[in-house]
C-alpha atoms as a PDB file:
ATOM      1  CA  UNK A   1     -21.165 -25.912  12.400  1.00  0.00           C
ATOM      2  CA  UNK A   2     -24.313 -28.007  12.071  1.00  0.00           C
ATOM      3  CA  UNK A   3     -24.451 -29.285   8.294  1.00  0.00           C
ATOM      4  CA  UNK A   4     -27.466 -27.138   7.032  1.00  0.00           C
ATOM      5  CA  UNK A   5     -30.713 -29.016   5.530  1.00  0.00           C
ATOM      6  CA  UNK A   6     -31.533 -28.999   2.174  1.00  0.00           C
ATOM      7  CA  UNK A   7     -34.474 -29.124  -0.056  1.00  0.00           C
ATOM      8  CA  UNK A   8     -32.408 -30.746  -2.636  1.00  0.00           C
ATOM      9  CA  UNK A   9     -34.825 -29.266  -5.818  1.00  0.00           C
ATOM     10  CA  UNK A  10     -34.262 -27.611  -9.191  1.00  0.00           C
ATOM     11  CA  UNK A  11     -36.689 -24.982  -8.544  1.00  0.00           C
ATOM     12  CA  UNK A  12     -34.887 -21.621  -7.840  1.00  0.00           C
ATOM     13  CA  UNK A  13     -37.119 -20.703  -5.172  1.00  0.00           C
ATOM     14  CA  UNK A  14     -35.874 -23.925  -3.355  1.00  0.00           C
ATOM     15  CA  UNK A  15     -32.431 -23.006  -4.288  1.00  0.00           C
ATOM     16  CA  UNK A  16     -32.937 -19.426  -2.505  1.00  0.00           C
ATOM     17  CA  UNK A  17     -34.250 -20.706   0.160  1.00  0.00           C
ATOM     18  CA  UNK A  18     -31.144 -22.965   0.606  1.00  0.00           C
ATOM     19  CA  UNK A  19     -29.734 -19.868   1.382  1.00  0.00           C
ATOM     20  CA  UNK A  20     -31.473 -17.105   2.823  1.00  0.00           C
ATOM     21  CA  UNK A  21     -34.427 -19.776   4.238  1.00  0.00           C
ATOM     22  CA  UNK A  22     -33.373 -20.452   8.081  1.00  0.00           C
ATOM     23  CA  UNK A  23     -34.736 -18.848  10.993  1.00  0.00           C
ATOM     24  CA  UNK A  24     -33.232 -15.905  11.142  1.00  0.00           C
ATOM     25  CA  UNK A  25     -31.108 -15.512   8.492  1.00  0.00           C
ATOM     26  CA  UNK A  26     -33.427 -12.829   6.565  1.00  0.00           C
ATOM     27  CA  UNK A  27     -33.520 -10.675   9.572  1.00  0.00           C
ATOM     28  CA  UNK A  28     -29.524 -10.787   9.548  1.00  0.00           C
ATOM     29  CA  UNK A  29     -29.676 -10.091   5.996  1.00  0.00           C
ATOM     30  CA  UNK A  30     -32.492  -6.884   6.915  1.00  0.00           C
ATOM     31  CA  UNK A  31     -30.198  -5.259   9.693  1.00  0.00           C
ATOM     32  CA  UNK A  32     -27.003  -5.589   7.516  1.00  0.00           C
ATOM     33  CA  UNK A  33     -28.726  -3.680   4.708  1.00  0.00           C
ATOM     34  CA  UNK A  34     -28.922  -0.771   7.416  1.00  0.00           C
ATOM     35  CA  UNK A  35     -25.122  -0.398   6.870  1.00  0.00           C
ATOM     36  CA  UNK A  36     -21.670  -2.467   8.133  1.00  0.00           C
ATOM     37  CA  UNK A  37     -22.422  -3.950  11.514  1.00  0.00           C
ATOM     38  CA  UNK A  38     -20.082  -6.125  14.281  1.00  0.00           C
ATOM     39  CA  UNK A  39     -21.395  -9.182  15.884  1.00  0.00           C
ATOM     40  CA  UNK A  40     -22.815  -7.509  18.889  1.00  0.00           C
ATOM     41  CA  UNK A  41     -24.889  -4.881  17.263  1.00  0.00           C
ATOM     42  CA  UNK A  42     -26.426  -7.561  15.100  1.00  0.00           C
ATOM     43  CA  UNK A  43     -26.779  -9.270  18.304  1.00  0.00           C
ATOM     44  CA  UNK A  44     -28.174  -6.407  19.804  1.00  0.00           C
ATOM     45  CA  UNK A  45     -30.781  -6.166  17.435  1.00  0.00           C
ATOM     46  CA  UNK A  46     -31.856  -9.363  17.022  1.00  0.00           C
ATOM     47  CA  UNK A  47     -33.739  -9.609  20.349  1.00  0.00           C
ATOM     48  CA  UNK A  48     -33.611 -13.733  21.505  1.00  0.00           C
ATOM     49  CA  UNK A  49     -31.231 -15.128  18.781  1.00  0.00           C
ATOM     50  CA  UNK A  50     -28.281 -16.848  20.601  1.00  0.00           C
ATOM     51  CA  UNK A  51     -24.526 -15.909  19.697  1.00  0.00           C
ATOM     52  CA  UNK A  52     -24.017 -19.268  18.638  1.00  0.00           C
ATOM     53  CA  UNK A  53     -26.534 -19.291  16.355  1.00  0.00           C
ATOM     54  CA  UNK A  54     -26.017 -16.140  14.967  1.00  0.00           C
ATOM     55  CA  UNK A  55     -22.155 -17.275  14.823  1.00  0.00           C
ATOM     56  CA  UNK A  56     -23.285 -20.151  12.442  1.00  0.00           C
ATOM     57  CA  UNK A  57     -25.689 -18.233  10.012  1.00  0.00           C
ATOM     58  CA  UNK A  58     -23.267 -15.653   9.568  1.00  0.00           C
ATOM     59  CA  UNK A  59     -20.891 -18.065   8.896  1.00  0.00           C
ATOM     60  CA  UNK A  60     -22.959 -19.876   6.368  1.00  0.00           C
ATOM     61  CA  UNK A  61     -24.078 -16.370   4.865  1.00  0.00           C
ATOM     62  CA  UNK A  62     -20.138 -15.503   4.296  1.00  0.00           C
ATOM     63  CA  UNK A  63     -20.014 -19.493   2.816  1.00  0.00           C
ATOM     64  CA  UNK A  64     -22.212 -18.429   0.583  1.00  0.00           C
ATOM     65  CA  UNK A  65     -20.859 -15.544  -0.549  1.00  0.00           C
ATOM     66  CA  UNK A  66     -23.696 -13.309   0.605  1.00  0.00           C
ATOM     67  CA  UNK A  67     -21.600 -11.613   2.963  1.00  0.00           C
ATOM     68  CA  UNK A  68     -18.416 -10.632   4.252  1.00  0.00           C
ATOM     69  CA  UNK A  69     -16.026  -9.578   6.763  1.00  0.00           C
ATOM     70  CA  UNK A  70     -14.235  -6.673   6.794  1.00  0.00           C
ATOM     71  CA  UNK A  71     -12.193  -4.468   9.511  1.00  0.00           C
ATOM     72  CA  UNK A  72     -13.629  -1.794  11.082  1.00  0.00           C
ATOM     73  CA  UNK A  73     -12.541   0.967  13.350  1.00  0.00           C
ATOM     74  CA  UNK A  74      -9.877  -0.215  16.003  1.00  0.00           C
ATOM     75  CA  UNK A  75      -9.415  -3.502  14.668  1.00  0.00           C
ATOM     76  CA  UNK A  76     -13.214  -4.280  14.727  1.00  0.00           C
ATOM     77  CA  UNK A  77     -14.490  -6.949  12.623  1.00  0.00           C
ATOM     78  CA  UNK A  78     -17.714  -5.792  10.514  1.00  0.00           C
ATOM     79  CA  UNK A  79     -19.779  -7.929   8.585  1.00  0.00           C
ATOM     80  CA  UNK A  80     -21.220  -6.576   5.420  1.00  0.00           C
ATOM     81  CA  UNK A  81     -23.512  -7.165   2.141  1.00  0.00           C
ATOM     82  CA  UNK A  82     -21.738  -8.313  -1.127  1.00  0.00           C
ATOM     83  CA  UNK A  83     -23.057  -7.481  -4.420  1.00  0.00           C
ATOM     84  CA  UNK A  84     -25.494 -10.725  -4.165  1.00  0.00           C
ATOM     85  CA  UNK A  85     -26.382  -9.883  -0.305  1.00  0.00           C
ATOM     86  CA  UNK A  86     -27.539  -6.531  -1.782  1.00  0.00           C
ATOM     87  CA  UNK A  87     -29.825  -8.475  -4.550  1.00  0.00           C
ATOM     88  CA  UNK A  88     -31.853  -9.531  -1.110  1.00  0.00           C
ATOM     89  CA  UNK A  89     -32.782  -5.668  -0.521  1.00  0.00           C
ATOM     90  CA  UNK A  90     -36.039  -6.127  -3.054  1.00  0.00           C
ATOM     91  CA  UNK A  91     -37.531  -8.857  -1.125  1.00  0.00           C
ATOM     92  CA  UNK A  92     -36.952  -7.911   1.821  1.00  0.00           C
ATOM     93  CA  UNK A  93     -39.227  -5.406   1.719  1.00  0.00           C
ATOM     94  CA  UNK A  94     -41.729  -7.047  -0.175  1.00  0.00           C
ATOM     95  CA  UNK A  95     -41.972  -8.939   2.610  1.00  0.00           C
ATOM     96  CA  UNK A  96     -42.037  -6.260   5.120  1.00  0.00           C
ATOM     97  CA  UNK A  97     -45.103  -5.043   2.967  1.00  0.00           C
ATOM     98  CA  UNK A  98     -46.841  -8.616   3.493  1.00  0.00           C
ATOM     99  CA  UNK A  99     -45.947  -8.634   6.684  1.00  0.00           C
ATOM    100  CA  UNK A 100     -48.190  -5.241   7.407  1.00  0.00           C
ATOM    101  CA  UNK A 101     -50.838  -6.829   6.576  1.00  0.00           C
ATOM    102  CA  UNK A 102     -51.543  -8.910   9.294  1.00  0.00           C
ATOM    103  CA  UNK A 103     -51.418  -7.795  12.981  1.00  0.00           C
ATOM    104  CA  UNK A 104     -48.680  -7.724  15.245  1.00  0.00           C
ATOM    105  CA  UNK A 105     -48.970 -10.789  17.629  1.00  0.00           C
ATOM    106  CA  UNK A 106     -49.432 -10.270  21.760  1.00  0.00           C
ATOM    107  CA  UNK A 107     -46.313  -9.906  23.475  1.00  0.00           C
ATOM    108  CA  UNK A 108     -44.421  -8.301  21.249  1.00  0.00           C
ATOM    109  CA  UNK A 109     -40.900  -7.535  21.887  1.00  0.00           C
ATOM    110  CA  UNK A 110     -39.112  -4.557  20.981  1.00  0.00           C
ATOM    111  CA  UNK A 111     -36.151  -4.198  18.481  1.00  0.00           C
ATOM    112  CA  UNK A 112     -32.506  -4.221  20.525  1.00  0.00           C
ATOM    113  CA  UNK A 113     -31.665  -1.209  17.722  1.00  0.00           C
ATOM    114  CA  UNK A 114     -33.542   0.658  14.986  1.00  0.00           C
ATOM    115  CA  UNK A 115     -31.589  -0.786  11.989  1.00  0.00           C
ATOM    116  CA  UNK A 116     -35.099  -2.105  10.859  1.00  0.00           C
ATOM    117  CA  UNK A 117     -36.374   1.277  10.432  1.00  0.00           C
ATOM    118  CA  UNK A 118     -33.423   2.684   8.018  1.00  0.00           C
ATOM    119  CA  UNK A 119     -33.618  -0.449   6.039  1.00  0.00           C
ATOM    120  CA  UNK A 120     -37.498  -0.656   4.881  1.00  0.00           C
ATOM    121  CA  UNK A 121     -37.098   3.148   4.682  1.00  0.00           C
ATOM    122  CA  UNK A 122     -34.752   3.413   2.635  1.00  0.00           C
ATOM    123  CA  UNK A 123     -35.961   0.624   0.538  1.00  0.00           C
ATOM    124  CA  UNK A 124     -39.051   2.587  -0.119  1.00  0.00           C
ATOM    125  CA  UNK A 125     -36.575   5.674  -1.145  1.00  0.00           C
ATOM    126  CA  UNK A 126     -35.202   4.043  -3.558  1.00  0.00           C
ATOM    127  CA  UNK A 127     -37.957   3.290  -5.191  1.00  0.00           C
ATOM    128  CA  UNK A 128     -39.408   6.872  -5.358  1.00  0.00           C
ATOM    129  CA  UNK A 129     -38.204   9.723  -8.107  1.00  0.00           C
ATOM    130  CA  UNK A 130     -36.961  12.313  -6.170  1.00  0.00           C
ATOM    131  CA  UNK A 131     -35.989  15.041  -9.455  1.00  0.00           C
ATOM    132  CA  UNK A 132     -36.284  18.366  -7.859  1.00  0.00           C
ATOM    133  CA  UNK A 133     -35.747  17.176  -4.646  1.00  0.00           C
ATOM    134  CA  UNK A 134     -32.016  18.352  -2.581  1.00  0.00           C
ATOM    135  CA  UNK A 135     -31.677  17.430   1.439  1.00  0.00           C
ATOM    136  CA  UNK A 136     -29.596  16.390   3.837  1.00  0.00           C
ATOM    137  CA  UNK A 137     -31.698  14.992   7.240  1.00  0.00           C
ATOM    138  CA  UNK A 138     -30.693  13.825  10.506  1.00  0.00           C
ATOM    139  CA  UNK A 139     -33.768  11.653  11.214  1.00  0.00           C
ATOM    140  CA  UNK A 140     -33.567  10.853  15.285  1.00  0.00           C
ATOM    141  CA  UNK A 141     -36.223   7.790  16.471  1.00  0.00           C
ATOM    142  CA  UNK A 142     -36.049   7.268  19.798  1.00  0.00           C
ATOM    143  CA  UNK A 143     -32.493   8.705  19.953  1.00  0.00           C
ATOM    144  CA  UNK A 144     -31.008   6.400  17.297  1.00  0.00           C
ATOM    145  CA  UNK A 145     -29.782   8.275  14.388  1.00  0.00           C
ATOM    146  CA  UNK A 146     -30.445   7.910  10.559  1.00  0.00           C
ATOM    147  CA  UNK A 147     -29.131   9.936   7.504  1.00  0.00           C
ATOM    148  CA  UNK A 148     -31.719  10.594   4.630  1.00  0.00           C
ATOM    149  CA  UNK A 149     -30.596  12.112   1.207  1.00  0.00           C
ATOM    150  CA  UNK A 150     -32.096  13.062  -1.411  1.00  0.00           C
ATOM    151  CA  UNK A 151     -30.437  14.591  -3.968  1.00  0.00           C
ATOM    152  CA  UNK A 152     -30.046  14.402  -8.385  1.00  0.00           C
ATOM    153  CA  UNK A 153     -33.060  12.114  -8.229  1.00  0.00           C
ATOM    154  CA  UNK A 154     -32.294   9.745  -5.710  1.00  0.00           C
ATOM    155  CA  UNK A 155     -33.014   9.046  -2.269  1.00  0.00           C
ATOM    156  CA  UNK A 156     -31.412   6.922   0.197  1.00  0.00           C
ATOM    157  CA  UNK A 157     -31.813   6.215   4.066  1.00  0.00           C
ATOM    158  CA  UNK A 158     -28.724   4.587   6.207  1.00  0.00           C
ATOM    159  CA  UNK A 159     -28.658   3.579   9.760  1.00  0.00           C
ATOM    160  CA  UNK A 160     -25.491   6.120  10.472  1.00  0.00           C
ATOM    161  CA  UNK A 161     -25.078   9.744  11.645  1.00  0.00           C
ATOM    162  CA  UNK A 162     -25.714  12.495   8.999  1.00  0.00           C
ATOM    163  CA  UNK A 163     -22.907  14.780   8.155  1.00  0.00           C
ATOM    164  CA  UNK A 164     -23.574  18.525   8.635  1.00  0.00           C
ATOM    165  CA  UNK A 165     -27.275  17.950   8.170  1.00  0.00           C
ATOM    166  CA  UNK A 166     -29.988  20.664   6.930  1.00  0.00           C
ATOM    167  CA  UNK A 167     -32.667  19.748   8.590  1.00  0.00           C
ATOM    168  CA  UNK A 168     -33.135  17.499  11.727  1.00  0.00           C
ATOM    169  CA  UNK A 169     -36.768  15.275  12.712  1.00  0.00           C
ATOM    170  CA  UNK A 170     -36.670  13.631  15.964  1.00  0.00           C
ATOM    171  CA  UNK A 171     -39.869  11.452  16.475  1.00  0.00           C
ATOM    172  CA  UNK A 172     -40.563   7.966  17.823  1.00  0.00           C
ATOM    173  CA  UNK A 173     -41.005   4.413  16.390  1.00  0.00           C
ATOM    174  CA  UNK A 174     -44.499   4.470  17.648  1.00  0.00           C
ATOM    175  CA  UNK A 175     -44.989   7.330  15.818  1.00  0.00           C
ATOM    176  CA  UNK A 176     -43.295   6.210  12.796  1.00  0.00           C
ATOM    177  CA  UNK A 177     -45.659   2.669  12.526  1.00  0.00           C
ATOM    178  CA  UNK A 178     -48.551   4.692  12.942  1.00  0.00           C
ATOM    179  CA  UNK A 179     -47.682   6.912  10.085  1.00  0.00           C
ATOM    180  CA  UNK A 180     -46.483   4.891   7.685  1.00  0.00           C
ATOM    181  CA  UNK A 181     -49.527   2.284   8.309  1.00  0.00           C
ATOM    182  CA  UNK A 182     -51.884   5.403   7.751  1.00  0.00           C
ATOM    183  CA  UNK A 183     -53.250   5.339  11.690  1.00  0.00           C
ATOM    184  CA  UNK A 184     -51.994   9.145  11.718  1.00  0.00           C
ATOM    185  CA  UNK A 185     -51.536  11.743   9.155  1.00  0.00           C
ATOM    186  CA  UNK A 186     -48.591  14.027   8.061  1.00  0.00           C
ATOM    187  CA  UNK A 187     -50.266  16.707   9.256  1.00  0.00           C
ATOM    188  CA  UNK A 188     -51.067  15.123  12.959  1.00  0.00           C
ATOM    189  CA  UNK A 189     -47.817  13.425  12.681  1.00  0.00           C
ATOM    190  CA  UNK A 190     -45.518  17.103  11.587  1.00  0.00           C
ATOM    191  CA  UNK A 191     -47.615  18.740  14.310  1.00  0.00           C
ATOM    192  CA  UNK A 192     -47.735  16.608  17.636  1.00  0.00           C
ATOM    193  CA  UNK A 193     -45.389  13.795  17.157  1.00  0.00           C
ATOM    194  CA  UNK A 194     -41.838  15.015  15.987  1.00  0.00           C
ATOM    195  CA  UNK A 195     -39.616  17.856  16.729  1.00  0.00           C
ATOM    196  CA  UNK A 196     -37.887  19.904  13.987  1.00  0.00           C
ATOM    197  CA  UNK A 197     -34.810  21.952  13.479  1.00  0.00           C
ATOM    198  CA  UNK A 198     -34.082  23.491  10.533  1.00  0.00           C
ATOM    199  CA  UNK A 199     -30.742  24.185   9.933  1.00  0.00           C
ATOM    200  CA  UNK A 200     -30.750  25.612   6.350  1.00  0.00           C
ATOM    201  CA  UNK A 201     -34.387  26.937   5.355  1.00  0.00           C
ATOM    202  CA  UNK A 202     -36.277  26.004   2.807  1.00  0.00           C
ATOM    203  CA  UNK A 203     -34.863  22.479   2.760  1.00  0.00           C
ATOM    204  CA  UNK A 204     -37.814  21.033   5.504  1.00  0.00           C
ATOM    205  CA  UNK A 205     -40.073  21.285   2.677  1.00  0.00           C
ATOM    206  CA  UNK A 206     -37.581  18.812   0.627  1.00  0.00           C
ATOM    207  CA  UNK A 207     -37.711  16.895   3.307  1.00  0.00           C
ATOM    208  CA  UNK A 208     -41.481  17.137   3.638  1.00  0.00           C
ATOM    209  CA  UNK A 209     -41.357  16.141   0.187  1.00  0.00           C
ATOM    210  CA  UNK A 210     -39.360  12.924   0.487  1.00  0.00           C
ATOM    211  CA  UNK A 211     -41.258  11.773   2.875  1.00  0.00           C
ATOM    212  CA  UNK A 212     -44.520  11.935   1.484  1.00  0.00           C
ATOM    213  CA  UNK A 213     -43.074  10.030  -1.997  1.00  0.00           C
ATOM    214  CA  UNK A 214     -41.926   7.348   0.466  1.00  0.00           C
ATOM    215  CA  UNK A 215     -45.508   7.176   2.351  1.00  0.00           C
ATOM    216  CA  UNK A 216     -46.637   6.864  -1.352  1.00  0.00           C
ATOM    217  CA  UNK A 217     -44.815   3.657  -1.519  1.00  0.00           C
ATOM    218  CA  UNK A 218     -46.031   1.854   1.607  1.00  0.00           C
ATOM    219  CA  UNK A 219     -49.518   2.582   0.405  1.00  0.00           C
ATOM    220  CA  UNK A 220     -49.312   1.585  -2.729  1.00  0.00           C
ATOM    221  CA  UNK A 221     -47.871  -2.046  -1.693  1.00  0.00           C
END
């Protein structure tokens, strides 16, 4: 592994960037925060990385103690967030909010998987007060599959299938972008660009809820 450059400073930021600065890197650190993942989903994701770079961040992110490896199912390796990879979570979406701001260059190229889209969701949960609020949702974008939960004043979104859900949203990334960067409405968006299936009623309108509290958040940043 190529001996990685250093700013050599005091300053902190410096010293994070050390770290987490290389091409790359924070975009390992974003999918991971969707959940566990093996090599070739990060891979996967990560449209135009090659596997011997993403061999040597990762290896230099579990160096660091940022992540680590663990087993999976059938002998699978996984890598996964430590307690200091999760510290990352916070500024990663700060900087997806930054990033909004600015348009999308030409040519863009689409996401290998939808990890992206659990992780700056869920980071916006987090950040909302969900007392009152109880749900279990299967949320379906372009046939990947997230869980949402809300639930004794918490919410949380994960890049994994939802267990016995109550209410399931199928939609589209397109759909998503334009909603959460205000292009479409809830009410435009509810009515012509998602499908819905309520499995227990009454718990679409928690779900409703939720998702309004996390619009909230992408406005207000």
């Amino acid at each position: 592994m190529a001996k990685p450059r250093s700013y050599k400073l005091l300053c902190p930021i410096a010293r994070g960037l050390d770290r987490i600065g290389d091409r790359w890197t924070l975009l390992i650190l974003r999918d991971l925060h969707a959940g566990p993942a093996r090599f070739t989903d990060l891979q996967r994701g990560l449209t135009g990385i090659a596997a011997n770079l993403l061999t040597e961040r990762l290896a230099k992110l579990v160096e660091d103690g940022i992540i680590r490896k663990t087993s999976g199912p059938h002998a699978t390796t996984l890598y996964e967030l430590t307690d200091l990879g999760h510290k990352t979570q916070n500024l990663i979406f700060e900087i997806a909010m930054f990033g909004a701001q600015f348009p999308p260059e030409n040519d863009i190229v689409d996401p290998g998987n939808l990890r992206t889209v659990a992780v700056t969701l869920g980071a916006a949960a987090r950040r909302v007060s969900a007392e009152g609020l109880s749900v279990s949702a299967s949320l379906i974008v372009d046939g990947e599959e997230m869980e949402l939960m809300a639930g004794d004043g918490t919410a949380s979104v994960a890049y994994r299938p939802a267990s016995e859900p109550d209410v399931v949203l199928q939609t589209s990334y397109a759909a998503l972008m334009a909603l959460s960067e205000g292009e479409i409405s809830e009410e435009v968006f509810v009515q012509d660009h998602c499908r819905i299936d309520v499995k227990v009623p009454g718990r679409e309108r928690d779900l409703f809820s939720l998702f309004s509290l996390i619009l909230a958040v992408f406005r207000e940043s």
